[in-house]
C-alpha atoms as a PDB file:
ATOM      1  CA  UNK A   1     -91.921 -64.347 -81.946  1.00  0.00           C
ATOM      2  CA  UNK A   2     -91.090 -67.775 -83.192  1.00  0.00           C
ATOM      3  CA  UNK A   3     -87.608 -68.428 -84.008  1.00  0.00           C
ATOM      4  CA  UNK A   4     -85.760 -70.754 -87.049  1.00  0.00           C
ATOM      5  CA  UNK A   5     -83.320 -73.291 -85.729  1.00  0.00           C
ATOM      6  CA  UNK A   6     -80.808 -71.132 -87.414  1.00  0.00           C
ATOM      7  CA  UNK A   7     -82.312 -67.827 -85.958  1.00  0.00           C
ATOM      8  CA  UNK A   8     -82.050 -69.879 -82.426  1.00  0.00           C
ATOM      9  CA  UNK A   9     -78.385 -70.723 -82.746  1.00  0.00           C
ATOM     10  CA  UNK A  10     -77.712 -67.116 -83.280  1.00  0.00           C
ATOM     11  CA  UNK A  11     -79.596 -66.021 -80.064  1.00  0.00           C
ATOM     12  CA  UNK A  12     -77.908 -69.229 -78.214  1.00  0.00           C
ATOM     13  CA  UNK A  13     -74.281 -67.554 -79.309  1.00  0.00           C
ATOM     14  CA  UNK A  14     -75.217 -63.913 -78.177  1.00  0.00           C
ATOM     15  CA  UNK A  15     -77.199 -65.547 -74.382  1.00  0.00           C
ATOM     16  CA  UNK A  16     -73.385 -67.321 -74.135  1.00  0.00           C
ATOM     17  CA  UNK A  17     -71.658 -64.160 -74.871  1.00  0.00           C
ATOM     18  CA  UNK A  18     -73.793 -62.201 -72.460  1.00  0.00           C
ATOM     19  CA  UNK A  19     -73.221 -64.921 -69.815  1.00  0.00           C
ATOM     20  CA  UNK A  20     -70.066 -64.446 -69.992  1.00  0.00           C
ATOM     21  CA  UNK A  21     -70.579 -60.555 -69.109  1.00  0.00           C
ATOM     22  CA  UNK A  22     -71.540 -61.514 -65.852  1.00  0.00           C
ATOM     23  CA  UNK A  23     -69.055 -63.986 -65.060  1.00  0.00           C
ATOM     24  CA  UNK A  24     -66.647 -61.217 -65.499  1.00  0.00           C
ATOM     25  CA  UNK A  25     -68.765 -58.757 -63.153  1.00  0.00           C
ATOM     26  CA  UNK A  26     -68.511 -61.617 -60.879  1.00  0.00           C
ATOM     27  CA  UNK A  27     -64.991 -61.217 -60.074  1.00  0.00           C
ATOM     28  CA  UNK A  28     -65.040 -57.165 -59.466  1.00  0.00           C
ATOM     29  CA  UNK A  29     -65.171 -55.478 -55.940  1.00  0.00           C
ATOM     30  CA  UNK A  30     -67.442 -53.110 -56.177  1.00  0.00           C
ATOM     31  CA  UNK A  31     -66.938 -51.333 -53.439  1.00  0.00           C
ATOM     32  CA  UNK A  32     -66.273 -47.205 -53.536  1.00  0.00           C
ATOM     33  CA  UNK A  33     -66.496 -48.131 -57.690  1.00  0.00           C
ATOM     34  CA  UNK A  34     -68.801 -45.802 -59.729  1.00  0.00           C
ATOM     35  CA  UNK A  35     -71.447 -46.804 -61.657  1.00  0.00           C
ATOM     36  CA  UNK A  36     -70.163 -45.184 -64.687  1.00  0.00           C
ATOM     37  CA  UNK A  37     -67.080 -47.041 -64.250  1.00  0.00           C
ATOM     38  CA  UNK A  38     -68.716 -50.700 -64.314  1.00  0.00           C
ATOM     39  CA  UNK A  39     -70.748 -49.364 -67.233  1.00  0.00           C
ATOM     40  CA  UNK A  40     -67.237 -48.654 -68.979  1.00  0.00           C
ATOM     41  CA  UNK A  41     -65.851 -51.758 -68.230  1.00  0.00           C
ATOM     42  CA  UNK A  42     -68.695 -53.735 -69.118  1.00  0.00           C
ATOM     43  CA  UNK A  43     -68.798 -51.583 -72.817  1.00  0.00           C
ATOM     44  CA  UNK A  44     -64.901 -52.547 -73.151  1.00  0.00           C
ATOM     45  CA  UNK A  45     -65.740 -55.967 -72.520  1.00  0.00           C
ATOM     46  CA  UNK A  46     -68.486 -56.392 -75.014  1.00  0.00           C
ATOM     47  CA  UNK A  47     -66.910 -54.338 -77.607  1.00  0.00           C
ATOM     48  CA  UNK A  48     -63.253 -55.368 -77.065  1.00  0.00           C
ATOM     49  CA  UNK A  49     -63.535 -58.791 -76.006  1.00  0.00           C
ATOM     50  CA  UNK A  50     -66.715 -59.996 -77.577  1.00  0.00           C
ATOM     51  CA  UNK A  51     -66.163 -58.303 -81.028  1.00  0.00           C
ATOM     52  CA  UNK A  52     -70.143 -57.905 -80.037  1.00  0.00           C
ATOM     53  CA  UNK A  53     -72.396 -54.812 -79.181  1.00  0.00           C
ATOM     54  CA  UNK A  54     -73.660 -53.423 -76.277  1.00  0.00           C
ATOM     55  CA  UNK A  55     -77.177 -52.959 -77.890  1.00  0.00           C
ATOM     56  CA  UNK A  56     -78.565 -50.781 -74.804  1.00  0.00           C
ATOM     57  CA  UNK A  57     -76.768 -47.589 -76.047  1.00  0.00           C
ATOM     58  CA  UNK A  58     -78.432 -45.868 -78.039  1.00  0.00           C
ATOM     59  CA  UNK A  59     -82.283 -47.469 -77.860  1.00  0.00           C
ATOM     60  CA  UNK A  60     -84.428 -45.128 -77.089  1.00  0.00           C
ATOM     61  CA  UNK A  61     -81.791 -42.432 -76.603  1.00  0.00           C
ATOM     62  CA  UNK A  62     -79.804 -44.006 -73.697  1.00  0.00           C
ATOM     63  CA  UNK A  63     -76.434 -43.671 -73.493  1.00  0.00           C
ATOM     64  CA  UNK A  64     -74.986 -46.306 -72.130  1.00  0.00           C
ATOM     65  CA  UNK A  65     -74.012 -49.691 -71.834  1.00  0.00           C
ATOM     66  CA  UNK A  66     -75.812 -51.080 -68.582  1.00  0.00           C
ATOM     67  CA  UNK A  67     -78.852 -50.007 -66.517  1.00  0.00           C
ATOM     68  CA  UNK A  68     -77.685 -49.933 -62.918  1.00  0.00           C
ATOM     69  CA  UNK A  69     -80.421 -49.798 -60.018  1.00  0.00           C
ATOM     70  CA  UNK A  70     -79.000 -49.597 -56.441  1.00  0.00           C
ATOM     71  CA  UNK A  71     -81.255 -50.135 -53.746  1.00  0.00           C
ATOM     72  CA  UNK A  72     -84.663 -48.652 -53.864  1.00  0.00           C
ATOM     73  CA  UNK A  73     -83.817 -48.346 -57.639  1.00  0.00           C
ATOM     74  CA  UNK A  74     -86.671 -50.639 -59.242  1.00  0.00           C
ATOM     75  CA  UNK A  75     -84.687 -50.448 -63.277  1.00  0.00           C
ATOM     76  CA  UNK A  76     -83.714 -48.475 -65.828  1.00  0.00           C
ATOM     77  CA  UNK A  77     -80.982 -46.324 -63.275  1.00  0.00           C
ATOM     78  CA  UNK A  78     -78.140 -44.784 -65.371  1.00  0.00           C
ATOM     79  CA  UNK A  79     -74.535 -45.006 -64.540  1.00  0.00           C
ATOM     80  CA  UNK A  80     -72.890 -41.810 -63.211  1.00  0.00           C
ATOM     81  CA  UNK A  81     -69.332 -40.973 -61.895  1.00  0.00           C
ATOM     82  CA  UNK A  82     -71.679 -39.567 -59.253  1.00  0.00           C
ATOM     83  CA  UNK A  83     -72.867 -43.218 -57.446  1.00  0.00           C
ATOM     84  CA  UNK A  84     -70.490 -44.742 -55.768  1.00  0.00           C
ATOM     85  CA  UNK A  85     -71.411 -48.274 -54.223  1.00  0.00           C
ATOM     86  CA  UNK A  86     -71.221 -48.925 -50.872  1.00  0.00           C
ATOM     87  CA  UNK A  87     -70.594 -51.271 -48.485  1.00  0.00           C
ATOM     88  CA  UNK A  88     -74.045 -52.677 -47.841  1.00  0.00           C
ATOM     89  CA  UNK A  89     -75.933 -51.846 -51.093  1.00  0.00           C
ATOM     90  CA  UNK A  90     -77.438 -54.315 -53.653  1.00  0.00           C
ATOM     91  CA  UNK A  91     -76.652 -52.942 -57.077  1.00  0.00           C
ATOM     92  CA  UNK A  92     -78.568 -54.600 -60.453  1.00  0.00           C
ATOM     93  CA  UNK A  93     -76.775 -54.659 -63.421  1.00  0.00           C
ATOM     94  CA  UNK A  94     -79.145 -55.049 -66.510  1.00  0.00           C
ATOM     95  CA  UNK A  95     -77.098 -56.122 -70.067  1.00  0.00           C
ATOM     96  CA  UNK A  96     -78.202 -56.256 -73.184  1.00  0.00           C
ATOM     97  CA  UNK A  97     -75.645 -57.798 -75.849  1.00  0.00           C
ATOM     98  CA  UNK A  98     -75.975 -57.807 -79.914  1.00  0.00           C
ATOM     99  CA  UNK A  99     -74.539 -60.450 -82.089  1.00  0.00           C
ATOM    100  CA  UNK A 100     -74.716 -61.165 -85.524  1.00  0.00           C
ATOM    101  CA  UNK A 101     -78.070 -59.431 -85.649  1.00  0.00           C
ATOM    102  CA  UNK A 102     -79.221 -60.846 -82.651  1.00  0.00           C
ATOM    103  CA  UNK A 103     -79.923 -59.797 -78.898  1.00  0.00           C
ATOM    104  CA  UNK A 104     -79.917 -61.776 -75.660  1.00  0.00           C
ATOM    105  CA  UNK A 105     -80.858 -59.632 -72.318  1.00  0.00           C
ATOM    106  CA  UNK A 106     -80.633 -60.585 -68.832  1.00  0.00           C
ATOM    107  CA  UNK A 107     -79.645 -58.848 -65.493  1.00  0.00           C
ATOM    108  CA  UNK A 108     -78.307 -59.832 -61.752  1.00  0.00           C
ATOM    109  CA  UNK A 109     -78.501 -58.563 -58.465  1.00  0.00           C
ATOM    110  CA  UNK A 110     -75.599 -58.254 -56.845  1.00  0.00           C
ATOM    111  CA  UNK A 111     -74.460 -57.311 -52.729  1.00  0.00           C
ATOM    112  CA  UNK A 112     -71.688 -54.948 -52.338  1.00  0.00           C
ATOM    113  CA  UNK A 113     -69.538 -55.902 -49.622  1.00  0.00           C
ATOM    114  CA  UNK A 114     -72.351 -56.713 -46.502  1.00  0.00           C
ATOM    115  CA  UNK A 115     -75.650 -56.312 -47.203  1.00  0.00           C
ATOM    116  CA  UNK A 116     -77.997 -56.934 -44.316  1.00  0.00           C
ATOM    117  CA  UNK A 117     -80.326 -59.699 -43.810  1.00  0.00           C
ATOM    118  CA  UNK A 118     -83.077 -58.029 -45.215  1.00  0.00           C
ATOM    119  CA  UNK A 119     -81.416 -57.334 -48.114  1.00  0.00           C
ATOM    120  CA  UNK A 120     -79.850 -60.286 -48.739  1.00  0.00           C
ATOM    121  CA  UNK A 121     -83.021 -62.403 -48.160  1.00  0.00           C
ATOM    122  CA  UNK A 122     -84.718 -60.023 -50.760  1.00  0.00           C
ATOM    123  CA  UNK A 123     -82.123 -60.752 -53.241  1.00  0.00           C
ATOM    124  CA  UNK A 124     -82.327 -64.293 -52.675  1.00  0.00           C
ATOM    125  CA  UNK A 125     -86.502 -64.539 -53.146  1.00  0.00           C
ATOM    126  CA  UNK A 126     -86.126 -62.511 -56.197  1.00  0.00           C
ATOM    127  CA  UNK A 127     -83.563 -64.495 -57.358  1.00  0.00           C
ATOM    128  CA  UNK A 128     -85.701 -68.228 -56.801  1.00  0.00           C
ATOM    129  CA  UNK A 129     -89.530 -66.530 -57.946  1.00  0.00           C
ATOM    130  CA  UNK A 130     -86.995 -65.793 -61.451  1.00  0.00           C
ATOM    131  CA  UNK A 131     -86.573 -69.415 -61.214  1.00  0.00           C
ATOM    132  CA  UNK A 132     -89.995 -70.618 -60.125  1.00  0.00           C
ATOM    133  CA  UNK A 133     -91.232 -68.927 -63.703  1.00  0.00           C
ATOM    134  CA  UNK A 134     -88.996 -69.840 -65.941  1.00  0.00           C
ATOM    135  CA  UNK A 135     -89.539 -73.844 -64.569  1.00  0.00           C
ATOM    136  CA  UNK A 136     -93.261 -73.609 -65.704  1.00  0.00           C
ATOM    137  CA  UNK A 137     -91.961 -72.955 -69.359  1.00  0.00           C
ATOM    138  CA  UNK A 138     -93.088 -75.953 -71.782  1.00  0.00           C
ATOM    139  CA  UNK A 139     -94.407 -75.938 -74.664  1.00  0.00           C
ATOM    140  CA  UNK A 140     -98.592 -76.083 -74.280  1.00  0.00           C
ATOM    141  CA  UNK A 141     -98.177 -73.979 -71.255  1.00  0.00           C
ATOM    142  CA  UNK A 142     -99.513 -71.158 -70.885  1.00  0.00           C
ATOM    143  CA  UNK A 143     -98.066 -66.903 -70.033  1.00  0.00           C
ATOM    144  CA  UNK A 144    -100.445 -67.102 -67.052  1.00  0.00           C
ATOM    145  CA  UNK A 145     -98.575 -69.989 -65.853  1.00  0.00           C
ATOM    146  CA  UNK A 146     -95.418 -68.203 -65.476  1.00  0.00           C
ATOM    147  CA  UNK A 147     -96.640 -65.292 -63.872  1.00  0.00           C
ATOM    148  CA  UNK A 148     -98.579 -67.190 -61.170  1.00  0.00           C
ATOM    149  CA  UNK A 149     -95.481 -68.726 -60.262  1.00  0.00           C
ATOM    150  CA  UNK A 150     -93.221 -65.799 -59.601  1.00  0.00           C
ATOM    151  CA  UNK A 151     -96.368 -63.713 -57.978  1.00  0.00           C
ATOM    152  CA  UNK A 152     -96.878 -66.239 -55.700  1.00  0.00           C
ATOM    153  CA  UNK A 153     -93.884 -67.200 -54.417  1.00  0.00           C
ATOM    154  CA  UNK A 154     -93.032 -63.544 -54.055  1.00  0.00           C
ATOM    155  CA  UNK A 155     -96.206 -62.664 -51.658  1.00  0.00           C
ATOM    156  CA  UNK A 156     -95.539 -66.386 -49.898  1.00  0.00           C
ATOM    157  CA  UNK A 157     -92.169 -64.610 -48.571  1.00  0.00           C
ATOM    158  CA  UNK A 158     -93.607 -61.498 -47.708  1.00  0.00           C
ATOM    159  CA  UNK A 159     -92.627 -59.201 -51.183  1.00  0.00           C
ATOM    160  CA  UNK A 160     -94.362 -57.005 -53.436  1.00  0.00           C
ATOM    161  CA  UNK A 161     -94.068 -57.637 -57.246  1.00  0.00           C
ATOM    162  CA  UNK A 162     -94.047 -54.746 -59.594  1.00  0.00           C
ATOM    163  CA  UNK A 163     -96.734 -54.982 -62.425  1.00  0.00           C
ATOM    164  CA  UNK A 164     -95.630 -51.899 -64.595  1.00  0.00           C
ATOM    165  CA  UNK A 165     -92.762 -53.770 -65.970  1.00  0.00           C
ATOM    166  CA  UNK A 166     -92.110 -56.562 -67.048  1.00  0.00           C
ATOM    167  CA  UNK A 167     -90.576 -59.432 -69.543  1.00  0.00           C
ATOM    168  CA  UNK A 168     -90.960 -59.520 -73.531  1.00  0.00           C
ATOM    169  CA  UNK A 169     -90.191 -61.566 -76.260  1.00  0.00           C
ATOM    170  CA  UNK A 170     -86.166 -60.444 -77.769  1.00  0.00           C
ATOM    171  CA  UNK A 171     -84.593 -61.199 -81.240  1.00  0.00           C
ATOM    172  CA  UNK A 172     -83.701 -58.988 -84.086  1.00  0.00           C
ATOM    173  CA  UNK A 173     -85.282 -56.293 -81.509  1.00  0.00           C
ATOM    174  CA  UNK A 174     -84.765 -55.809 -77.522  1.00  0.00           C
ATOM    175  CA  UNK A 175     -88.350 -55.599 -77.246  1.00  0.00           C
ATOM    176  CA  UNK A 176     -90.537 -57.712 -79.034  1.00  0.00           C
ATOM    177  CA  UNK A 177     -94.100 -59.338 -78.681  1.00  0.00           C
ATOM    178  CA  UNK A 178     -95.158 -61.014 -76.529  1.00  0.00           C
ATOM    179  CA  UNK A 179     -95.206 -59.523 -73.075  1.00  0.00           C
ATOM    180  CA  UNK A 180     -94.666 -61.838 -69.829  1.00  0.00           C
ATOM    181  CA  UNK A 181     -96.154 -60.453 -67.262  1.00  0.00           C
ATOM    182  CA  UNK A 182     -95.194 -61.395 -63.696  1.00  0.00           C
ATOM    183  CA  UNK A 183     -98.709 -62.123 -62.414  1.00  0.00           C
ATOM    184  CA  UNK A 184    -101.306 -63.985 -63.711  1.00  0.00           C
ATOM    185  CA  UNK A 185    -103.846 -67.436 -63.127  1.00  0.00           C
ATOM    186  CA  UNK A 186    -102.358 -70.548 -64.058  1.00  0.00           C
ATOM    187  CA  UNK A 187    -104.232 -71.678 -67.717  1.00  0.00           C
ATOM    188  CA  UNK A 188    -104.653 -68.583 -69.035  1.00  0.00           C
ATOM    189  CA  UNK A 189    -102.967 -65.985 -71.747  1.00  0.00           C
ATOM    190  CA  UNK A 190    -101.115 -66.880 -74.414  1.00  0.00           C
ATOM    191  CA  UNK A 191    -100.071 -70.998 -74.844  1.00  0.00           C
ATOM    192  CA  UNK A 192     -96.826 -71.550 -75.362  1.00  0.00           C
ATOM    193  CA  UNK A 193     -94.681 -72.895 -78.795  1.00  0.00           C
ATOM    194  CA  UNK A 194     -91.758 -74.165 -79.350  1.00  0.00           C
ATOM    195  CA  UNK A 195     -89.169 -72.041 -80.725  1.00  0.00           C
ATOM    196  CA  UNK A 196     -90.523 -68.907 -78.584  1.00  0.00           C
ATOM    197  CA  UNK A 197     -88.084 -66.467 -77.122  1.00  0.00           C
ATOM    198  CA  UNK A 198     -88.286 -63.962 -74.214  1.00  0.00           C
ATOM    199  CA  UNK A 199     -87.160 -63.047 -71.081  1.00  0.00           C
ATOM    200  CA  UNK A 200     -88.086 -63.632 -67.715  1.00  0.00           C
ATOM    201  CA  UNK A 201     -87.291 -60.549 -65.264  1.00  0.00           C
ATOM    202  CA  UNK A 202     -89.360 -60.026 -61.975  1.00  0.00           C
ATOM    203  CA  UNK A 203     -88.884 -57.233 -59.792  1.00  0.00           C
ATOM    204  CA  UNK A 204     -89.739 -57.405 -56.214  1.00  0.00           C
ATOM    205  CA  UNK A 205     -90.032 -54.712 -53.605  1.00  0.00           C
ATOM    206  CA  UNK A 206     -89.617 -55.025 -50.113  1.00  0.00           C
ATOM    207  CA  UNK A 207     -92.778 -52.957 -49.391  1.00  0.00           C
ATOM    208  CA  UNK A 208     -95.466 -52.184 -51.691  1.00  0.00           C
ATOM    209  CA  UNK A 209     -95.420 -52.754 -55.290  1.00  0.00           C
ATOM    210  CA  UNK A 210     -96.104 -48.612 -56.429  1.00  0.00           C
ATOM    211  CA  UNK A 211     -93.552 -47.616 -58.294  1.00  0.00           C
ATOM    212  CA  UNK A 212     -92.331 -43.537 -59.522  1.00  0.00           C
ATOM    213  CA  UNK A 213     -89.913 -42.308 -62.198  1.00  0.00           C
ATOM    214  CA  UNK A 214     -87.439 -39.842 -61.132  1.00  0.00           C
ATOM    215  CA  UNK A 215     -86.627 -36.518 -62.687  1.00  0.00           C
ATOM    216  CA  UNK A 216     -84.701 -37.924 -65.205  1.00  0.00           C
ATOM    217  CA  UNK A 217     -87.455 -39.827 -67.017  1.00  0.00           C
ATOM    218  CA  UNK A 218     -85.610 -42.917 -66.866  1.00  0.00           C
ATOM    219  CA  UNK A 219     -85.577 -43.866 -63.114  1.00  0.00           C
ATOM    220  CA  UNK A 220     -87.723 -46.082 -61.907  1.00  0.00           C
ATOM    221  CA  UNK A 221     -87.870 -46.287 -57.621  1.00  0.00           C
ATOM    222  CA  UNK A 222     -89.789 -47.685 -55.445  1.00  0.00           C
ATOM    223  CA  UNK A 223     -92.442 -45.247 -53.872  1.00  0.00           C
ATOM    224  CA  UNK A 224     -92.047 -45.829 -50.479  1.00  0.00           C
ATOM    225  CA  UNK A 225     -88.083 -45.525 -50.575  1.00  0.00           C
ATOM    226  CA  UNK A 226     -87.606 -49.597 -49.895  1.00  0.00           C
ATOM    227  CA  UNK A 227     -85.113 -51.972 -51.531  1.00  0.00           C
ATOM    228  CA  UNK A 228     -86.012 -53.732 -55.130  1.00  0.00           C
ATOM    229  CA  UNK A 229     -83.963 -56.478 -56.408  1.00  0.00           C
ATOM    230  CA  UNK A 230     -84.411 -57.794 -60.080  1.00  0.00           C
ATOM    231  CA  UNK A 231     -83.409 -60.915 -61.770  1.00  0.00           C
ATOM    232  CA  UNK A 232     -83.706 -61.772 -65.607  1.00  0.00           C
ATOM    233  CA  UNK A 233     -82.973 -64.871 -68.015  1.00  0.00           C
ATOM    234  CA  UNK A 234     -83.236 -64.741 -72.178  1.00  0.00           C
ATOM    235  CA  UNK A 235     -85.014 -68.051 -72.388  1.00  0.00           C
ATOM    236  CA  UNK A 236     -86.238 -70.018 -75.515  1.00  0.00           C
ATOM    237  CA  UNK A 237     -89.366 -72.425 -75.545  1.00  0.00           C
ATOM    238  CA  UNK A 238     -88.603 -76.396 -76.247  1.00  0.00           C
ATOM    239  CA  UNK A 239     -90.306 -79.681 -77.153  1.00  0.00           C
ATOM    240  CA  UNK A 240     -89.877 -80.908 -73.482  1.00  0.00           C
ATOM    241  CA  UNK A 241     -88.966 -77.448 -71.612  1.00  0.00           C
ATOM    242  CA  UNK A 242     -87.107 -74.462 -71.618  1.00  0.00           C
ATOM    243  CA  UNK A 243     -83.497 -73.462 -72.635  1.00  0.00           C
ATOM    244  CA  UNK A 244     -82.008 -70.827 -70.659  1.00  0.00           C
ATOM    245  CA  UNK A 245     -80.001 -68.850 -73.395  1.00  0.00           C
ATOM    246  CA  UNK A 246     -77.945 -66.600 -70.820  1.00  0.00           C
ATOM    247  CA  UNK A 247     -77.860 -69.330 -68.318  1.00  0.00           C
ATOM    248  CA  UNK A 248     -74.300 -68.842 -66.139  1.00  0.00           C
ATOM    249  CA  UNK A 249     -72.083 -71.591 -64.985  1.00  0.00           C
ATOM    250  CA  UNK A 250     -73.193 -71.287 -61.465  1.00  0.00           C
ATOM    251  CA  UNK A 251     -76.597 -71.946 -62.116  1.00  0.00           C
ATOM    252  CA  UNK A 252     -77.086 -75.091 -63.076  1.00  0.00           C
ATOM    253  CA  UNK A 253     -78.874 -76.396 -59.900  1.00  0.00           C
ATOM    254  CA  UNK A 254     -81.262 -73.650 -60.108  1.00  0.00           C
ATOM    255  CA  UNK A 255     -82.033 -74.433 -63.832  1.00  0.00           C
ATOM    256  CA  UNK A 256     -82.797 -78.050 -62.287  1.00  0.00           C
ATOM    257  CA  UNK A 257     -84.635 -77.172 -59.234  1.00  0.00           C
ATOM    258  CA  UNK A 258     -82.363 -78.131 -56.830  1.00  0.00           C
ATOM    259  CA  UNK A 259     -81.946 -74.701 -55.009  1.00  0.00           C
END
């Protein structure tokens, strides 16, 4: 739960590495691309690239490098030659990378091509209540803190927030104690030390929180057939705040509140 300055710089290498994941996916046009075909690139990059590992394949029997969830697509989707994204779609992409022993996780939301208003303003709220929880992070605070935060900023803008899943603390393992919930009353659960890791990863549905797993036993949609987006950081408690392990360049004004 608690990690050793040494143990810290190891996850602080792997959140860069990660980060740097994304930056690539950045770049990409996904339209008419598959699924499976990100999920290739992205497995090149990590292994090729990053001399790291993609530590999603393989835990608990998945195959692959990414979890992809278009649309009504809560988490967990898995790539397929199959799903091709199209012009309108919002597509998350959820990576975890292993270095050196060590795992950093985090995931993005992206549009493909033109997304509607809707869907774009969706994106954008899940994207800010990420934000709004990881700012309440402090040593002294407390789990409850951060959960208030996202939950209510997500039913101030009209969203659902899904309670089934949720963030955990990462290191050595993808999932480790504790869990961070995305709802909760300010002053309550767990207080907060320095040298804590885990991740921060709301999901927010357009309509009402109830959630079903497909077929597959993997994934997760919404149950009325409306859009989810998801957003996730690898963050580690400090003194004064939080660090942001996966933090991207672009996001520097969100770290600091000022978007």
């Amino acid at each position: 739960m608690v990690k050793t300055p040494d143990e810290l710089a190891l996850m602080r290498a792997s959140g860069r590495l990660l980060a740097s994941v994304f930056e690539m996916l950045d770049g990409l046009d996904l339209i008419n691309a598959s699924s499976l075909q990100v999920n290739d690139l992205v497995e090149a990059f990590i292994t090729e690239d990053l001399a790291a590992r993609p530590a999603s394949k393989g835990q608990y029997g998945f195959e692959y490098a990414l979890n992809c969830s278009v649309n009504h697509v809560v988490c967990h989707g898995a790539p397929s030659p199959r799903e091709i994204f199209r012009d309108g779609d919002i597509v998350n992409f959820d990576i975890t990378l292993e270095k050196n022993g060590f795992i950093a996780d985090s995931s993005k939301t992206y549009p493909v091509g033109s997304p509607s208003p809707a869907a774009r303003r969706l994106v954008r709220v899940a994207n800010e209540a990420m934000w709004r929880g990881i700012r309440q992070i402090r040593a002294g605070a407390h789990l409850g803190d951060i959960g208030h935060a996202i939950e209510r900023h997500a039913k101030r803008n009209g969203y659902s927030v899904v309670r089934e899943f949720c963030g955990h603390g990462i290191g050595r393992e993808m999932h480790e104690e504790p869990q961070i919930l995305n709802f909760g009353r300010p002053g309550t659960g767990m207080e907060l030390r320095e040298g804590m890791v885990f991740t921060i990863e709301p999901m927010l549905n357009q309509g009402a929180r109830k959630v079903s797993v497909a077929d597959d036993g993997w994934t997760v949609v919404t149950h009325d057939g409306k859009l989810s987006a998801q957003f996730e950081h690898t963050v580690a408690v400090t003194k004064t705040g939080v660090e942001v392990l996966t933090l991207r360049s672009d996001e520097t004004a969100m770290l600091e509140g000022r978007a």
